[in-house]
C-alpha atoms as a PDB file:
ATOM      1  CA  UNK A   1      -0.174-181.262 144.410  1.00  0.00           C
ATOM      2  CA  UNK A   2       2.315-180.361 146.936  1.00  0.00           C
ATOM      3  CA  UNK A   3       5.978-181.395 145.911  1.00  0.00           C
ATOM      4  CA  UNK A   4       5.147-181.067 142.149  1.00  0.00           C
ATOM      5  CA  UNK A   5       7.051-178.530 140.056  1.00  0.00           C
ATOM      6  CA  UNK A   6       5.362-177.019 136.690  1.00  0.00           C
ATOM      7  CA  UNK A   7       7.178-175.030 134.614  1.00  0.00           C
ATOM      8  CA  UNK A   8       5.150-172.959 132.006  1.00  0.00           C
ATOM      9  CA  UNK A   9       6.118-171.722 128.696  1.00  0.00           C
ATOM     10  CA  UNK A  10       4.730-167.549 128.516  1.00  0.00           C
ATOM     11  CA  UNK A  11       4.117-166.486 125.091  1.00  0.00           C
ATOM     12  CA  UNK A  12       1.111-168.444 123.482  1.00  0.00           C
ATOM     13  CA  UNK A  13       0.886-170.660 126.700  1.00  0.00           C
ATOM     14  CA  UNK A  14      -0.453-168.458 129.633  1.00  0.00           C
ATOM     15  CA  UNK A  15       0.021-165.319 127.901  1.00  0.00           C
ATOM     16  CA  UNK A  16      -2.067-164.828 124.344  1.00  0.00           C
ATOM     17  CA  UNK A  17       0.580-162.941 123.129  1.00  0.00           C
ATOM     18  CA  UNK A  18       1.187-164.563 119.677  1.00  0.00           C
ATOM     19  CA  UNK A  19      -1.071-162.166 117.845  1.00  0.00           C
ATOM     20  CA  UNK A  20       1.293-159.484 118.668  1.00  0.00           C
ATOM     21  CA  UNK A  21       4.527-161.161 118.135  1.00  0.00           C
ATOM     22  CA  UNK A  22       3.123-161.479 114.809  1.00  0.00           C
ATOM     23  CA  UNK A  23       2.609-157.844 114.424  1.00  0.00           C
ATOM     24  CA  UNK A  24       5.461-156.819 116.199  1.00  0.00           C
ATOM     25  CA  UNK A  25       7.100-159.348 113.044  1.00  0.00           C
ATOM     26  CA  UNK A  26       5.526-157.870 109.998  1.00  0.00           C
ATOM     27  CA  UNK A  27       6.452-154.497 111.657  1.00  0.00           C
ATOM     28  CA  UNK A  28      10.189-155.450 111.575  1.00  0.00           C
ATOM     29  CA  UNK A  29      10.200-156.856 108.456  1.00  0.00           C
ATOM     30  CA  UNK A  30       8.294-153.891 106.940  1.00  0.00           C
ATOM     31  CA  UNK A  31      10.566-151.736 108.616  1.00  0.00           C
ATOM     32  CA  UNK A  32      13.827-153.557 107.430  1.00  0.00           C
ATOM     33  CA  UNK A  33      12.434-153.653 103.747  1.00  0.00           C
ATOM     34  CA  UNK A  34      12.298-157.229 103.958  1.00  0.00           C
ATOM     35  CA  UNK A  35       9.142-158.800 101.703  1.00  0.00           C
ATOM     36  CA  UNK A  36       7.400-161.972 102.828  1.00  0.00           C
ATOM     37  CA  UNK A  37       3.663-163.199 102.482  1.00  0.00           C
ATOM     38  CA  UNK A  38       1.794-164.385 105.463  1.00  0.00           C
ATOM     39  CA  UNK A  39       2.726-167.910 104.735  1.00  0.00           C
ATOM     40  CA  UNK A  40       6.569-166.832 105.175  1.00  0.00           C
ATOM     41  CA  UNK A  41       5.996-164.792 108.434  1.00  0.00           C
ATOM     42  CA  UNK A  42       4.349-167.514 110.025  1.00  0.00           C
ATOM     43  CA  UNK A  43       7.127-170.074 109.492  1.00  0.00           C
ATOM     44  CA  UNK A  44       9.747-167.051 110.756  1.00  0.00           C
ATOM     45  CA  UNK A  45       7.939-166.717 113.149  1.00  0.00           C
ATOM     46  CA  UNK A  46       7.848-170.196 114.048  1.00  0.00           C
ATOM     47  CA  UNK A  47      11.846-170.819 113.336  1.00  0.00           C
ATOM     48  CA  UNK A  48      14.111-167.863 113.506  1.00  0.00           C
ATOM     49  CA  UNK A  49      16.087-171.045 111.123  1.00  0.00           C
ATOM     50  CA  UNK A  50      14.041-169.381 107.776  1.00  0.00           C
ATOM     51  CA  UNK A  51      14.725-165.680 108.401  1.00  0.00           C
ATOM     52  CA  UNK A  52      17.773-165.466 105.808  1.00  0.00           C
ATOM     53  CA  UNK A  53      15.682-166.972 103.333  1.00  0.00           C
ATOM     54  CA  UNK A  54      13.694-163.900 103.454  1.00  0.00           C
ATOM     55  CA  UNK A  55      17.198-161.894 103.294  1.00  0.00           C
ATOM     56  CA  UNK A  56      17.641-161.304 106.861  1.00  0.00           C
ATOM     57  CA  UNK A  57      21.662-161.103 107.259  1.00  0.00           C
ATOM     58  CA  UNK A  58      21.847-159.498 110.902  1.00  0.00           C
ATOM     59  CA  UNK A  59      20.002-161.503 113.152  1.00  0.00           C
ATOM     60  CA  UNK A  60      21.218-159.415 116.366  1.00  0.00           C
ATOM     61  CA  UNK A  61      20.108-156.213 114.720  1.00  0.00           C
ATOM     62  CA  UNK A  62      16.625-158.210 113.625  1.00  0.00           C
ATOM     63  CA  UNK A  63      16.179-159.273 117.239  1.00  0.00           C
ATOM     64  CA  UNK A  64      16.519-155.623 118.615  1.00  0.00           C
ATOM     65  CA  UNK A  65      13.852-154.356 116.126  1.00  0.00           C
ATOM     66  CA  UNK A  66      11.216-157.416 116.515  1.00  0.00           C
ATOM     67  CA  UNK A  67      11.815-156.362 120.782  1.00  0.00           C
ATOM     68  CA  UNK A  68      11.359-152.951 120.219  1.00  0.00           C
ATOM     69  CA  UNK A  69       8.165-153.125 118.017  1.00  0.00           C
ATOM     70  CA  UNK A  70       6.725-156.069 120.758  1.00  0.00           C
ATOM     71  CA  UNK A  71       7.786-153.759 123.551  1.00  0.00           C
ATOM     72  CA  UNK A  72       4.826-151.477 122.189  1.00  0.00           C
ATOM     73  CA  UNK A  73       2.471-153.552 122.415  1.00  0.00           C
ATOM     74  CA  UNK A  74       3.172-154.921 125.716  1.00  0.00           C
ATOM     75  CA  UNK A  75      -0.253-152.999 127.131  1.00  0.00           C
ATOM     76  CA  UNK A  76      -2.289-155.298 124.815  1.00  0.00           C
ATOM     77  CA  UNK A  77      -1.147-158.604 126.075  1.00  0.00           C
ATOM     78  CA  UNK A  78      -3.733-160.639 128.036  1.00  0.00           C
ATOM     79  CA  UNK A  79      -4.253-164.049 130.195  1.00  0.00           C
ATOM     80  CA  UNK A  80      -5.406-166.967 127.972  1.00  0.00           C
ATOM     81  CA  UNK A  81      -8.750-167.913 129.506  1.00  0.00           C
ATOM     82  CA  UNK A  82      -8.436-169.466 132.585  1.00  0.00           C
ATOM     83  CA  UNK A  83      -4.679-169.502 133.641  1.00  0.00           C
ATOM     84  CA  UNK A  84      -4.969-166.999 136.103  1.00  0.00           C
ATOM     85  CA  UNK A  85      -7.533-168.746 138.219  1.00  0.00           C
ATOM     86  CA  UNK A  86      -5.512-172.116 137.682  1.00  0.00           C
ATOM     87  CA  UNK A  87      -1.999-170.508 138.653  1.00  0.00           C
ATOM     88  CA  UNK A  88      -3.979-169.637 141.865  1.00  0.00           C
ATOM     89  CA  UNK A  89      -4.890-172.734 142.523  1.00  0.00           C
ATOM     90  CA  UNK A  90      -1.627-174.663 142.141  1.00  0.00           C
ATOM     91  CA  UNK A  91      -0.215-172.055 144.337  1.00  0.00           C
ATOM     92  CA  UNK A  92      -2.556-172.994 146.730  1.00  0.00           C
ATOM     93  CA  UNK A  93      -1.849-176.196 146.755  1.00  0.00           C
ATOM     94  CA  UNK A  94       1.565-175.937 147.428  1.00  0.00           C
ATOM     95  CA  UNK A  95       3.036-176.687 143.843  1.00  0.00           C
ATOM     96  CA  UNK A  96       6.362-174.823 143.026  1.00  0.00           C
ATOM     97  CA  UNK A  97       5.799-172.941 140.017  1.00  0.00           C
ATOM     98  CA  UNK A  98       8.072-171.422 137.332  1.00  0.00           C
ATOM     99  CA  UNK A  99       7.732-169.583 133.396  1.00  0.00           C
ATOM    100  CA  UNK A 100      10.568-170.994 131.851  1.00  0.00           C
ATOM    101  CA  UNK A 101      10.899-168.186 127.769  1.00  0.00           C
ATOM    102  CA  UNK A 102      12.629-167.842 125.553  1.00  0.00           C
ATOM    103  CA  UNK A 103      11.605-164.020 125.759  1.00  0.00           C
ATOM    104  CA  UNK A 104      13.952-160.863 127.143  1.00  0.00           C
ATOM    105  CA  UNK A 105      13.549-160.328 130.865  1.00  0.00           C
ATOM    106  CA  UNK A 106      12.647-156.501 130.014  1.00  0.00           C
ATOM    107  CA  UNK A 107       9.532-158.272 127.943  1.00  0.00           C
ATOM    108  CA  UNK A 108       7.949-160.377 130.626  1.00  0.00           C
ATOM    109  CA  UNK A 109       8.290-158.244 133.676  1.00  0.00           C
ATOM    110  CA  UNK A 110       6.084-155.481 133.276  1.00  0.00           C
ATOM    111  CA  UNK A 111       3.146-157.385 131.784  1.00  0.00           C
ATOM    112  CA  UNK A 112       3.404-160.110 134.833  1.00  0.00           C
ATOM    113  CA  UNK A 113       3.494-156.804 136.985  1.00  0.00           C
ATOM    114  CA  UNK A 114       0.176-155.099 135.123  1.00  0.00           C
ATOM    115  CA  UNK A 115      -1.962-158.720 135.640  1.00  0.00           C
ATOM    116  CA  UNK A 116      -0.427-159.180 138.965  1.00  0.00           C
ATOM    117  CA  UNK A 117       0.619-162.492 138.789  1.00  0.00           C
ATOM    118  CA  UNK A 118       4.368-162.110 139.414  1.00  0.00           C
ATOM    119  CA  UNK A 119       4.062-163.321 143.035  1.00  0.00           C
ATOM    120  CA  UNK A 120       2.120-166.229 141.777  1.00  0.00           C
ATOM    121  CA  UNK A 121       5.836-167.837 140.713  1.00  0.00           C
ATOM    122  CA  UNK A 122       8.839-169.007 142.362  1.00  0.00           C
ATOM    123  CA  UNK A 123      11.424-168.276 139.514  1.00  0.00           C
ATOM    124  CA  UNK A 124      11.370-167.207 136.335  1.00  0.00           C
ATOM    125  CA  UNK A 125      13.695-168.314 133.265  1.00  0.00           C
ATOM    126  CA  UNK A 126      14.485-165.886 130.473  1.00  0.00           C
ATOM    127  CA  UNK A 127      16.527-166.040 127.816  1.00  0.00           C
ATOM    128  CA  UNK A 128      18.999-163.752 129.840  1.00  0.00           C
ATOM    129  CA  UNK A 129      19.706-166.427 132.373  1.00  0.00           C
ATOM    130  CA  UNK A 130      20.916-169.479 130.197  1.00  0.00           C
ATOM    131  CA  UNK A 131      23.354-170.029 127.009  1.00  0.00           C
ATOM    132  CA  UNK A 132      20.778-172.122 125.215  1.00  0.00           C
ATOM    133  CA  UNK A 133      17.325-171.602 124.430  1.00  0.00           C
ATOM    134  CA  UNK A 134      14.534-174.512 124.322  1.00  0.00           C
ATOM    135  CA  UNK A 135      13.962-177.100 122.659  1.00  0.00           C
ATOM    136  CA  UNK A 136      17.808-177.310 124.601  1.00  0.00           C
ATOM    137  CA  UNK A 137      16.932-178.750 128.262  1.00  0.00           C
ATOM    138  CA  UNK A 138      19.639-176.001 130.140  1.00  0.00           C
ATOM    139  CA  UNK A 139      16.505-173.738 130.784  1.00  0.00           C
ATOM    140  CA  UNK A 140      14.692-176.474 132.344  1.00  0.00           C
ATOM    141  CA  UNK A 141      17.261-177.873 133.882  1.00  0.00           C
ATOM    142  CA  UNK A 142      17.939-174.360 135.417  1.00  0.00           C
ATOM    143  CA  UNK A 143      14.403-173.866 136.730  1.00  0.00           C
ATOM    144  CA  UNK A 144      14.455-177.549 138.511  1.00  0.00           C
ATOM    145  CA  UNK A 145      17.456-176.238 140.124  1.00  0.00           C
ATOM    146  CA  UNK A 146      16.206-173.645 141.672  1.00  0.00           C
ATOM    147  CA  UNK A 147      12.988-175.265 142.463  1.00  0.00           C
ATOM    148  CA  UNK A 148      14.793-178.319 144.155  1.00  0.00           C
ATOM    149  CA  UNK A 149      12.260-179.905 141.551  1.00  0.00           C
ATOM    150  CA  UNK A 150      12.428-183.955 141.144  1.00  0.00           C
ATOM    151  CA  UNK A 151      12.404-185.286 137.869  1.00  0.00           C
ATOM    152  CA  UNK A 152       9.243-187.281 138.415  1.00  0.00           C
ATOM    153  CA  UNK A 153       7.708-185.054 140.066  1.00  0.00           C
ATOM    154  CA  UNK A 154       8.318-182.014 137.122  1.00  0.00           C
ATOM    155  CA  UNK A 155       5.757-180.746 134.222  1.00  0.00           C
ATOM    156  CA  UNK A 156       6.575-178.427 131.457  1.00  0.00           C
ATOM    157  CA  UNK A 157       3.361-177.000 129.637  1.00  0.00           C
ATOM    158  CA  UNK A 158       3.745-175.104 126.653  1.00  0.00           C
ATOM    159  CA  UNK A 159       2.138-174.784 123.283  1.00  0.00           C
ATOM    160  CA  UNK A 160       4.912-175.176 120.699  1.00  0.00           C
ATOM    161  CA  UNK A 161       7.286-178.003 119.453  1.00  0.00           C
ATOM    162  CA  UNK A 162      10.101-176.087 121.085  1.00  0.00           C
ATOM    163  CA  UNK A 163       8.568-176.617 124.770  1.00  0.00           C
ATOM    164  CA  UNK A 164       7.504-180.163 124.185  1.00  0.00           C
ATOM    165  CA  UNK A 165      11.245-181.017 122.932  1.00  0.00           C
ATOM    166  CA  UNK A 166      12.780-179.419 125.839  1.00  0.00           C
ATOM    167  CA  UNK A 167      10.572-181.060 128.384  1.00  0.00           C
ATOM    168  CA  UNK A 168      11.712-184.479 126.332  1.00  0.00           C
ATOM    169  CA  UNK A 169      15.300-183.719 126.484  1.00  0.00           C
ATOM    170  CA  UNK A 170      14.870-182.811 130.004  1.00  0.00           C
ATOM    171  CA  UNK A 171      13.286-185.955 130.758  1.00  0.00           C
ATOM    172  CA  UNK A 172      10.205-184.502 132.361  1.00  0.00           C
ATOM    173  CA  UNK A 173       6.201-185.183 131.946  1.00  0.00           C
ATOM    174  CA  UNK A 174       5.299-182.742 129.322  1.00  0.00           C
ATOM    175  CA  UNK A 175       1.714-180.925 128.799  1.00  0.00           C
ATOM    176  CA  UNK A 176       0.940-179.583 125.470  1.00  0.00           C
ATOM    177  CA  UNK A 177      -1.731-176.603 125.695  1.00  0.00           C
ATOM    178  CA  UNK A 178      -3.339-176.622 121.986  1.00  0.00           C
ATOM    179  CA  UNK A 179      -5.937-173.713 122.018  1.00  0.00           C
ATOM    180  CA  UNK A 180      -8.249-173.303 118.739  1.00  0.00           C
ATOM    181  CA  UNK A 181      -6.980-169.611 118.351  1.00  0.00           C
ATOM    182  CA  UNK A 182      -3.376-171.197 118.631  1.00  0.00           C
ATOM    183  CA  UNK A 183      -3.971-173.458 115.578  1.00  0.00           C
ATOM    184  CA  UNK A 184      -2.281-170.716 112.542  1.00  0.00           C
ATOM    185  CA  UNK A 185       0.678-170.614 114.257  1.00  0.00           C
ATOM    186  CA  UNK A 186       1.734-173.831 114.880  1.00  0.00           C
ATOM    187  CA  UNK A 187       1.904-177.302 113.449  1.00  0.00           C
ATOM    188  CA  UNK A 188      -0.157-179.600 114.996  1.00  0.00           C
ATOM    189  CA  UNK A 189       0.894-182.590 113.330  1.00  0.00           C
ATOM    190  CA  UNK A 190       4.033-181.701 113.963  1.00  0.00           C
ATOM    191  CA  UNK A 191       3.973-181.494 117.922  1.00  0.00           C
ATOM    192  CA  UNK A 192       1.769-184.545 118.294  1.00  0.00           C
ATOM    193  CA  UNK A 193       4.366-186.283 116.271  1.00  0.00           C
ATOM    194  CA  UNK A 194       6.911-185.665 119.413  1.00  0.00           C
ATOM    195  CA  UNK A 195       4.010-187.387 122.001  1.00  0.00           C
ATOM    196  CA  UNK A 196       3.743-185.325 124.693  1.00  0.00           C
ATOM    197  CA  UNK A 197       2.177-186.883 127.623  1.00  0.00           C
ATOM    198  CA  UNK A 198      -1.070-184.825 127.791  1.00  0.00           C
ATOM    199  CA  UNK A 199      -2.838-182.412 124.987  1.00  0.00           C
ATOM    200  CA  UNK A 200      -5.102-180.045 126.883  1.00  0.00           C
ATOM    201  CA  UNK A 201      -7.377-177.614 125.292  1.00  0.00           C
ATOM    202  CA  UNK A 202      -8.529-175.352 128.315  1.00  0.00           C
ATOM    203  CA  UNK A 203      -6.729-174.215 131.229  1.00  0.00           C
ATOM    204  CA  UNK A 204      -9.309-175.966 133.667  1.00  0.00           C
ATOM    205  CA  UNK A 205      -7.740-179.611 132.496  1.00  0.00           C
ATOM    206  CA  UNK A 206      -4.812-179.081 133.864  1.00  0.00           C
ATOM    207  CA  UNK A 207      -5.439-179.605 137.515  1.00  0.00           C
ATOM    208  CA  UNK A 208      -7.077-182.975 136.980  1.00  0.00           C
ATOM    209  CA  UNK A 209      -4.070-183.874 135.106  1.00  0.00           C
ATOM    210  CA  UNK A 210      -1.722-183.583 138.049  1.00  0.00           C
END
């Protein structure tokens, strides 16, 4: 294990925090007057690309409000099932580790701070640090950096088509983590179209993987 870097993706990867994103959405949306079914939500959700087709015409101001409503519901945000105790482990042996968002800073801090994890990681990469967000590979590519991280010797693991792009365009092995309660927001087909290198279920694969 020693000499590998992983870099993880946060929300819906080791954090089960798509349930509230997608409150935190419908809260915006209800709050801007916007009207879209669950169907709609889901694919905004998924691709900020469909929000003016729900008449969305600020995206700045949009982003502020979705924050604002996720930022209350921060305290509800938990570890998916065993990433804690496999975070641990990789830290033990010797792996460099890094959570490579798309998410504000002020979003990821204090929940890695409540589950006391934050020391667990080497660097983190929000979307503060970088002028592109994934599926672009300058995230990555700035995590590696600061990691001294090899190509061949670099994993990303996340759980949408976004991650497994990025991880592709970054040239790296990539892990796709495919939870049943991640199935409604994402498209399978979709993802395993783009052949990632591994499809893991349960955090306890992943160390046999490496």
């Amino acid at each position: 294990m020693k000499g590998y870097s992983i870099l993880f993706d946060w929300d819906g990867c080791l954090a089960n925090t798509l349930p509230q994103w997608y409150l935190a959405l419908k809260e915006t949306f209800d709050e801007l007057g916007l009207q879209a079914n669950d169907t709609e939500l889901l694919l905004s959700m998924q691709d900020w690309a469909h929000l003016p087709k729900y008449g969305v015409t600020n995206v700045p101001q949009f982003a502020n409000s979705l924050y604002a409503h996720f930022y209350h519901h921060l305290d509800e945000i938990k570890l998916n099932p065993g990433a804690k105790e496999v975070l641990i482990e990789l830290n033990d042996r010797q792996a460099k580790l890094a959570i490579v968002t798309s998410s504000p800073l002020m979003k990821l801090e204090p929940v890695l701070n409540r589950l006391e994890i934050g020391h667990l990681f080497h660097t983190l990469i929000t979307k503060d640090d970088v002028e592109f967000l994934k599926p672009h590979p300058e995230p990555l590519h700035l995590a590696m950096n600061r990691l001294n991280a090899l190509p061949h010797k670099t994993i990303m693991i996340g759980d949408s088509v976004v991650d497994v792009q990025a991880g592709k365009s970054a040239d790296i092995r990539t892990i796709w983590y495919h939870p049943t309660h991640n199935a409604e927001f994402h498209d399978a087909e979709l993802i395993s179209e783009l052949n990632p290198d591994n499809k893991i279920r349960h955090w306890q694969e992943v160390v046999a993987l490496i």
